[in-house]
C-alpha atoms as a PDB file:
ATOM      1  CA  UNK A   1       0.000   0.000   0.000  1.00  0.00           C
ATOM      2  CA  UNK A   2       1.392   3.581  -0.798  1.00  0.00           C
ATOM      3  CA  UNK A   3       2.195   5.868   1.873  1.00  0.00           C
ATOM      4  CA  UNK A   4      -0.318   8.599   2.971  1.00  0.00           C
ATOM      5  CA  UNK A   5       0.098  12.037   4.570  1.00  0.00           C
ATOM      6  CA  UNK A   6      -3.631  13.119   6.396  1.00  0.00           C
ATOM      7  CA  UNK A   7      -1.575  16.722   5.849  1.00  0.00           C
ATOM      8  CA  UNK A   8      -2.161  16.317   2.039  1.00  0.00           C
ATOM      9  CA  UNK A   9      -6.159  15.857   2.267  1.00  0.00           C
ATOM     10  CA  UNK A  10      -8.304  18.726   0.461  1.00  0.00           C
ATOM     11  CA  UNK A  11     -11.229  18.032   2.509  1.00  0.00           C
ATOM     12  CA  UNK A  12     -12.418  15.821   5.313  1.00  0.00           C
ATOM     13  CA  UNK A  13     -13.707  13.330   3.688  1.00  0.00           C
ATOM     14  CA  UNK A  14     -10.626  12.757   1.694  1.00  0.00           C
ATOM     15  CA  UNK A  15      -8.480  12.767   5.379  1.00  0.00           C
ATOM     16  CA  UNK A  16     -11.263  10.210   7.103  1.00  0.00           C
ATOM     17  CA  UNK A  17     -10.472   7.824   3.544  1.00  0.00           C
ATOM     18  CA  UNK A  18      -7.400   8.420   4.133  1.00  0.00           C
ATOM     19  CA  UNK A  19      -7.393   7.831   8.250  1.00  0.00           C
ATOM     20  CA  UNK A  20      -9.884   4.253   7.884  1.00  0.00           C
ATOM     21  CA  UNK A  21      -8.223   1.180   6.694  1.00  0.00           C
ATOM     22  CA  UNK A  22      -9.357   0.140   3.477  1.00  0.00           C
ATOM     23  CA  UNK A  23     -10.941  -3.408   4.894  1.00  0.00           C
ATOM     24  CA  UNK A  24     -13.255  -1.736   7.169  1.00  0.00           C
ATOM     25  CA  UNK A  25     -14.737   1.263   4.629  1.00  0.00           C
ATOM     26  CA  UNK A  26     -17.466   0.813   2.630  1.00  0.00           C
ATOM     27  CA  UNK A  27     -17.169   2.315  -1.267  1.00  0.00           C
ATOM     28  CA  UNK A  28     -20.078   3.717  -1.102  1.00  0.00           C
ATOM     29  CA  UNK A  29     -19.308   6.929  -3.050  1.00  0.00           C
ATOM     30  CA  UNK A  30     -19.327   4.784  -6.229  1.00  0.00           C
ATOM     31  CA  UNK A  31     -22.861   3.277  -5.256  1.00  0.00           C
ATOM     32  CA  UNK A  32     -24.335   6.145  -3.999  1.00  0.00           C
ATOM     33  CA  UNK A  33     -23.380   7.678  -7.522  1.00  0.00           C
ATOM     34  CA  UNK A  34     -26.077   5.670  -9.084  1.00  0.00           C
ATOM     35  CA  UNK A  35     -29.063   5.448  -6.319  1.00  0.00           C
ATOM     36  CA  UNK A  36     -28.460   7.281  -3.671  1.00  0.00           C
ATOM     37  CA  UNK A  37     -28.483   4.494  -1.126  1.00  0.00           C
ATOM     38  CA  UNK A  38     -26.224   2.587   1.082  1.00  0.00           C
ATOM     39  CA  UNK A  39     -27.115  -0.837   3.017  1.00  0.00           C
ATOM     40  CA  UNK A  40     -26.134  -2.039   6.223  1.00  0.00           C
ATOM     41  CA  UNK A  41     -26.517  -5.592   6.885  1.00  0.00           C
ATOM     42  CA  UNK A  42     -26.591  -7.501   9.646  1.00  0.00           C
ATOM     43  CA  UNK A  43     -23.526 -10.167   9.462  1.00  0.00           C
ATOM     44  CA  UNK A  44     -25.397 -12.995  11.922  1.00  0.00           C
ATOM     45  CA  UNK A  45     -27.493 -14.935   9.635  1.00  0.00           C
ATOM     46  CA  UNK A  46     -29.939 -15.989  12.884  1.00  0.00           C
ATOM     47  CA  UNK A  47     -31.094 -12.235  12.937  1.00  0.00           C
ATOM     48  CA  UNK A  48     -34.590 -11.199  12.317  1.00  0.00           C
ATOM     49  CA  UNK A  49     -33.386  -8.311  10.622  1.00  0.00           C
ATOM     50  CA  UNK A  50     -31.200  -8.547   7.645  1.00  0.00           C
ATOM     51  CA  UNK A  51     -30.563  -5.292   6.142  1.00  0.00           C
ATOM     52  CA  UNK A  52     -31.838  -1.392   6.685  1.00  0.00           C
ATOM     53  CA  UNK A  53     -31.257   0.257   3.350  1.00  0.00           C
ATOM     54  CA  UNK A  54     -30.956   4.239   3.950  1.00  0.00           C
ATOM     55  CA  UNK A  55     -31.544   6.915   0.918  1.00  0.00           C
ATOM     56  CA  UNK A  56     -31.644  10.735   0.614  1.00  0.00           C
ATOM     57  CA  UNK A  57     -28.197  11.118   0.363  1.00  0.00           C
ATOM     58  CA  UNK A  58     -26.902  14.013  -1.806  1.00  0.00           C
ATOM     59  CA  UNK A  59     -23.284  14.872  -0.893  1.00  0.00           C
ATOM     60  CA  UNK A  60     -20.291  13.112   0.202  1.00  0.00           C
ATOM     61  CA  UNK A  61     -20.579  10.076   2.278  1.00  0.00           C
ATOM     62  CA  UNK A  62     -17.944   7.609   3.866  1.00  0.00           C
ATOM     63  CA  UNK A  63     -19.244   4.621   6.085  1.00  0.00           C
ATOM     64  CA  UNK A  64     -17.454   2.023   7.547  1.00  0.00           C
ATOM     65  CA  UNK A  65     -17.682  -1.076  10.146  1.00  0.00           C
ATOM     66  CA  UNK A  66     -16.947  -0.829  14.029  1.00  0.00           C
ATOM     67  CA  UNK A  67     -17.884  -4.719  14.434  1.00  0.00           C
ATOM     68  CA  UNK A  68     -14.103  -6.860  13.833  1.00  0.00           C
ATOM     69  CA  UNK A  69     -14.024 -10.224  12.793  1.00  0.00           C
ATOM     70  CA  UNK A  70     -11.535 -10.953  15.920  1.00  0.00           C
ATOM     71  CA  UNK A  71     -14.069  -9.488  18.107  1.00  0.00           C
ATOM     72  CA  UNK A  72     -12.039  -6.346  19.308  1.00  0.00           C
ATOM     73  CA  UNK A  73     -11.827  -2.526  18.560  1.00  0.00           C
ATOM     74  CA  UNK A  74      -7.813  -2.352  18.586  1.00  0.00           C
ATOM     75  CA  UNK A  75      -5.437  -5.013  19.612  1.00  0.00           C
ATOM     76  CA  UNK A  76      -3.939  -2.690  22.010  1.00  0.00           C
ATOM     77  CA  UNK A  77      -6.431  -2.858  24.137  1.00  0.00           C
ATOM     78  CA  UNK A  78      -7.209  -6.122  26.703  1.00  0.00           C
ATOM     79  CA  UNK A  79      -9.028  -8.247  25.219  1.00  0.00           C
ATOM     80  CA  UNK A  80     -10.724  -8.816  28.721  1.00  0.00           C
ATOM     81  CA  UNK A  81     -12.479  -5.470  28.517  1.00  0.00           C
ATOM     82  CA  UNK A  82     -15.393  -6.893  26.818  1.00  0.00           C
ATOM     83  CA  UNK A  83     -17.296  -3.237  27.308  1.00  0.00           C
ATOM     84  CA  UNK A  84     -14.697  -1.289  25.038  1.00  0.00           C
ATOM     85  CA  UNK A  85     -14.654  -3.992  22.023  1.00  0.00           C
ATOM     86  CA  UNK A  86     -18.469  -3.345  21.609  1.00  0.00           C
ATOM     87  CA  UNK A  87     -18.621  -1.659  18.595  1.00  0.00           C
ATOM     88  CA  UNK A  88     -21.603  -0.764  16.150  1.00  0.00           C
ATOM     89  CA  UNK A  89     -22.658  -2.366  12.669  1.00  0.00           C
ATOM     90  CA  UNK A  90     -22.046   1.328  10.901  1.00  0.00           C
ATOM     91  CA  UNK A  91     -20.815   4.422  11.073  1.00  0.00           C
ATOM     92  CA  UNK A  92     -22.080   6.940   8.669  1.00  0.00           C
ATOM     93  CA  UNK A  93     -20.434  10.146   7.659  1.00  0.00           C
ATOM     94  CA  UNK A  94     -22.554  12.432   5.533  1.00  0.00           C
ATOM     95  CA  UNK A  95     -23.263  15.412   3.968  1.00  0.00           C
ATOM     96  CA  UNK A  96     -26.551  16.664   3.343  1.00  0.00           C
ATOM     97  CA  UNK A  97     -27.222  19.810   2.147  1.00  0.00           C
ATOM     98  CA  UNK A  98     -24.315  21.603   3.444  1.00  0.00           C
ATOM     99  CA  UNK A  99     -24.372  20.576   6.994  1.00  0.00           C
ATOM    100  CA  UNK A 100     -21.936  17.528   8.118  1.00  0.00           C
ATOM    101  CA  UNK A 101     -23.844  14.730  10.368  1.00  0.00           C
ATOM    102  CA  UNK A 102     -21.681  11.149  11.269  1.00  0.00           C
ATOM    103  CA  UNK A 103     -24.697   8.777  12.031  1.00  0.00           C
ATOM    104  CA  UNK A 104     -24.388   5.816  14.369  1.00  0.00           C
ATOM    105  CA  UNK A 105     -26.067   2.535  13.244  1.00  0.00           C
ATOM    106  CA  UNK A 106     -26.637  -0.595  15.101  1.00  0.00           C
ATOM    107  CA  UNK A 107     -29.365  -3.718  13.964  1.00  0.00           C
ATOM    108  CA  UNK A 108     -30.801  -6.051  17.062  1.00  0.00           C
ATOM    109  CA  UNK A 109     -33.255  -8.223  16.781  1.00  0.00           C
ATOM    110  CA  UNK A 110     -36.717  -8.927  19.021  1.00  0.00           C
ATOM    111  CA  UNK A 111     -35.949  -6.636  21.917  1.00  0.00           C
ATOM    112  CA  UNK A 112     -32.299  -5.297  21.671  1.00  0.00           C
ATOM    113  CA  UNK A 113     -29.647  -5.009  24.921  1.00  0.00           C
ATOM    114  CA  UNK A 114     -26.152  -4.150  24.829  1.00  0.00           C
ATOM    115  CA  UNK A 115     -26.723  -1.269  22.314  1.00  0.00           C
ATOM    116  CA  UNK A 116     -25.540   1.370  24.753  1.00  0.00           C
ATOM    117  CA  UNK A 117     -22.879   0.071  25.718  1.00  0.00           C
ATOM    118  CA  UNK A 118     -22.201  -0.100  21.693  1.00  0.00           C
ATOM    119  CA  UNK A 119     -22.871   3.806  21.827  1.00  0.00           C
ATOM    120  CA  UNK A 120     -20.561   4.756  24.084  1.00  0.00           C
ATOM    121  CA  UNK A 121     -17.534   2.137  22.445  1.00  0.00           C
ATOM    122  CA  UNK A 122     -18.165   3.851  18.968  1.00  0.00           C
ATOM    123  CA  UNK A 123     -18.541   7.398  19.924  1.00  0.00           C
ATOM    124  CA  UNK A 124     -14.572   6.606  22.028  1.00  0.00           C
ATOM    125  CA  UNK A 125     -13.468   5.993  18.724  1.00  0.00           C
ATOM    126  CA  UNK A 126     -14.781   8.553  16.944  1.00  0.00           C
ATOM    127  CA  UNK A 127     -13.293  10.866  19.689  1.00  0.00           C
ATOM    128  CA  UNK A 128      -9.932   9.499  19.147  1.00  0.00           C
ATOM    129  CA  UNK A 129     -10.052  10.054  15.312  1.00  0.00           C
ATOM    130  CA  UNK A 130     -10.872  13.102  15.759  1.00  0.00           C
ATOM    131  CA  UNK A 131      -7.930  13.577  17.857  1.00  0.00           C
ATOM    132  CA  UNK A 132      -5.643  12.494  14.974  1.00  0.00           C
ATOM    133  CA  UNK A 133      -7.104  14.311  12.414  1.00  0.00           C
ATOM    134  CA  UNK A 134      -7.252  17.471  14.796  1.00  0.00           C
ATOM    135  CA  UNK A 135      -3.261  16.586  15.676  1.00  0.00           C
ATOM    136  CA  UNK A 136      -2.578  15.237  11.834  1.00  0.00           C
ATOM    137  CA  UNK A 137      -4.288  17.358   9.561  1.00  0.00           C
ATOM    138  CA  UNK A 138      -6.096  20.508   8.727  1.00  0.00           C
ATOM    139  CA  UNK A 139      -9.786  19.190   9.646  1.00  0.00           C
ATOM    140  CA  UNK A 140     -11.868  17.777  12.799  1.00  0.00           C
ATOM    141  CA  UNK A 141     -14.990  16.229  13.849  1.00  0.00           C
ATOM    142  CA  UNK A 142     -16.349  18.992  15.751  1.00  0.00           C
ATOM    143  CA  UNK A 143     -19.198  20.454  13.084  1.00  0.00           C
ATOM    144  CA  UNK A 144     -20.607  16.492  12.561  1.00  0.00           C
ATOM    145  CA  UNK A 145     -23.913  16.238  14.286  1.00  0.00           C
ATOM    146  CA  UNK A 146     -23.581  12.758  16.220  1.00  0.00           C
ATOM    147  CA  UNK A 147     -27.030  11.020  15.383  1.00  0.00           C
ATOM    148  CA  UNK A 148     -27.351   7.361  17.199  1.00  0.00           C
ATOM    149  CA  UNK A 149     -29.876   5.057  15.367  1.00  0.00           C
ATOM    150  CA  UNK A 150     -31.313   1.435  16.685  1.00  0.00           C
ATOM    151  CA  UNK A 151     -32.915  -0.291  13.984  1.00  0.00           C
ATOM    152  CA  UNK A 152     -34.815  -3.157  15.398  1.00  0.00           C
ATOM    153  CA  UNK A 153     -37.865  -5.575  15.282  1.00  0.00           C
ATOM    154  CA  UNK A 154     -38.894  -5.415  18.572  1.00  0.00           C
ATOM    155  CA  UNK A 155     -42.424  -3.917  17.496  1.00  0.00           C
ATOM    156  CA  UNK A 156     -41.886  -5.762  13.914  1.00  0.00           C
ATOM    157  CA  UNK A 157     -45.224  -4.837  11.876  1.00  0.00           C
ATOM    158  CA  UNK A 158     -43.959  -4.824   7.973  1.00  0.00           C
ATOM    159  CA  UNK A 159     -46.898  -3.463   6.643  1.00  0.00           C
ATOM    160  CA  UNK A 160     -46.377  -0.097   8.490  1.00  0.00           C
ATOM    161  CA  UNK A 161     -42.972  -0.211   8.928  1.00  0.00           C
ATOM    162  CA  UNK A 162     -42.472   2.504   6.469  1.00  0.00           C
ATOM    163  CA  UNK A 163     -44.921   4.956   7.467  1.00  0.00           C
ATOM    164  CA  UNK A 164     -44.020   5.204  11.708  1.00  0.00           C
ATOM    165  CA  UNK A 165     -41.255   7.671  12.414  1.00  0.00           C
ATOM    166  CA  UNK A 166     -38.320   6.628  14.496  1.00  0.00           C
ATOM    167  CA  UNK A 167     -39.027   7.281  18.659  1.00  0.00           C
ATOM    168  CA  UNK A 168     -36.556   9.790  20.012  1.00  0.00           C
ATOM    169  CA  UNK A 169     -35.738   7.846  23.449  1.00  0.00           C
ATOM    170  CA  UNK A 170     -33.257   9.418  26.408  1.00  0.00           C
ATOM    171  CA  UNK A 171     -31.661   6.705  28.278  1.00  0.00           C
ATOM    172  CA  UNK A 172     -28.050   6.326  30.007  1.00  0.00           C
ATOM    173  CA  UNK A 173     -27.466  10.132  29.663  1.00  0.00           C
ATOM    174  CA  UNK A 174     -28.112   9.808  25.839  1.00  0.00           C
ATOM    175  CA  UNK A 175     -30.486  10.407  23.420  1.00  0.00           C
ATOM    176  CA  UNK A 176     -31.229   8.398  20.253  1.00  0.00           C
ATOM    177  CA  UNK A 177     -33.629   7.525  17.535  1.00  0.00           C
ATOM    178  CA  UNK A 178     -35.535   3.518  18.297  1.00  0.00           C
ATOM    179  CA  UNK A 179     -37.093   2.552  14.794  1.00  0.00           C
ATOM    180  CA  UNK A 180     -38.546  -0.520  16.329  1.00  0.00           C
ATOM    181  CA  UNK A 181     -41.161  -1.005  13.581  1.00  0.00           C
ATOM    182  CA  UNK A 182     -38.601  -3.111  11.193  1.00  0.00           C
ATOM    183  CA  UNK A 183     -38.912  -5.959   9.218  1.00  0.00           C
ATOM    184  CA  UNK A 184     -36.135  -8.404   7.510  1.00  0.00           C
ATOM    185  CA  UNK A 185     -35.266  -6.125   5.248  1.00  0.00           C
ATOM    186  CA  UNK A 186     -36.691  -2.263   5.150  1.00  0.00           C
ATOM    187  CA  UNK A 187     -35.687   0.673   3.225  1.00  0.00           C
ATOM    188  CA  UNK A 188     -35.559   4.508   5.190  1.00  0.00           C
ATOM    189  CA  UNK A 189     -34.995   8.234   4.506  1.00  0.00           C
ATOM    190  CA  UNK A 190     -31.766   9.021   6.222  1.00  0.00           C
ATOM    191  CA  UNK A 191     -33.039  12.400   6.978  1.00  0.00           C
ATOM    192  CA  UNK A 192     -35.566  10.579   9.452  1.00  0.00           C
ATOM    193  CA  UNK A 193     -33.123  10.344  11.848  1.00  0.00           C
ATOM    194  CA  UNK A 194     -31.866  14.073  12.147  1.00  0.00           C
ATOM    195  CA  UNK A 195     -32.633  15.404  15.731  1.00  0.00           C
ATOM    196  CA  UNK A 196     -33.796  18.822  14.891  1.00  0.00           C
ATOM    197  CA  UNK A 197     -35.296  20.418  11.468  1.00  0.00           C
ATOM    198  CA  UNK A 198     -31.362  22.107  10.718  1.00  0.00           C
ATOM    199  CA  UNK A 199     -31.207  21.477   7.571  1.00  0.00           C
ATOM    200  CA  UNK A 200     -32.749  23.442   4.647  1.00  0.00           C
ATOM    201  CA  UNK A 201     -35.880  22.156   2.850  1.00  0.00           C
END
């Protein structure tokens, strides 16, 4: 692999390609080219919910996977620590309509647990990229809007699915969006899950 400077990125989505190894991004520039959409599956072929398919996308975009086929965030950390290694299925970094958002995506099935836990492992990391790009390059973090999502099928009712709207739910000193209408597989507006109406019609 050729060497890489973060100083020579143009923008941050060019540092954050850059910054993410190339086995855990998703090329989704090149799909989203063509339809606008990017998938998330669910890797556990005993889940009730196999993918969430997200559109509405209409600027950059870089996603990639928190959950590691060994089971751990960074093999500097202890292994033992199960709490840290918890990562989430996706991590979305978007553009939409001029304002940045980095969306936080995790699938359970029936009645999820453990997703918090997943929160707060995922949001570390984000924090310590945007440490090294803050340190390493000309761009940060700071103007993303953090947006946690919980796709599940706890209340699983396909033919609705598509018209409820995501519950905004507070819980362990966090907030997130609980789309617990979903079905095996369910497409969504991405701009569903935005907190508060800041971005322009």
């Amino acid at each position: 692999m050729p060497s890489a400077s973060l100083s020579t990125a143009h923008d941050i989505f060019e540092a954050l390609q850059l910054l993410i190894a190339d086995e855990c991004r998703w090329d989704v520039n090149s799909q989203l080219s063509a339809n606008k959409k990017l998938k998330i599956k669910e890797e556990n072929p005993s889940s009730t919910i196999e993918w969430v398919q997200l559109e509405g996308f209409d600027g950059p975009v870089l996603a990639f996977k928190m959950d590691s086929a060994e089971g751990k965030i960074s093999p500097l950390l202890n292994e033992s620590c199960k709490d840290i290694h918890k990562g989430c299925d996706a991590v979305i970094f978007a553009r939409l309509k001029g304002k940045n958002f980095v969306f936080i995506c995790e699938l359970k099935s029936g009645s999820p647990k453990g997703f918090t836990q997943q929160f707060q492992s995922t949001e570390a990391f984000l924090d310590y990229l945007n440490a090294l790009l803050s340190r390493f390059s000309a761009f940060s973090l700071c103007d993303f809007q953090r947006e946690r999502i919980l796709f599940s099928t706890q209340n699983k009712n396909p033919v609705h699915s598509k018209r409820k709207s995501p519950q905004k739910i507070e819980k362990d000193s966090m907030s997130y969006f609980a789309d617990t209408s979903c079905s095996r597989t369910n497409l969504r507006h991405i701009e569903r899950y935005i907190s508060t109406k800041s971005i322009p019609k």
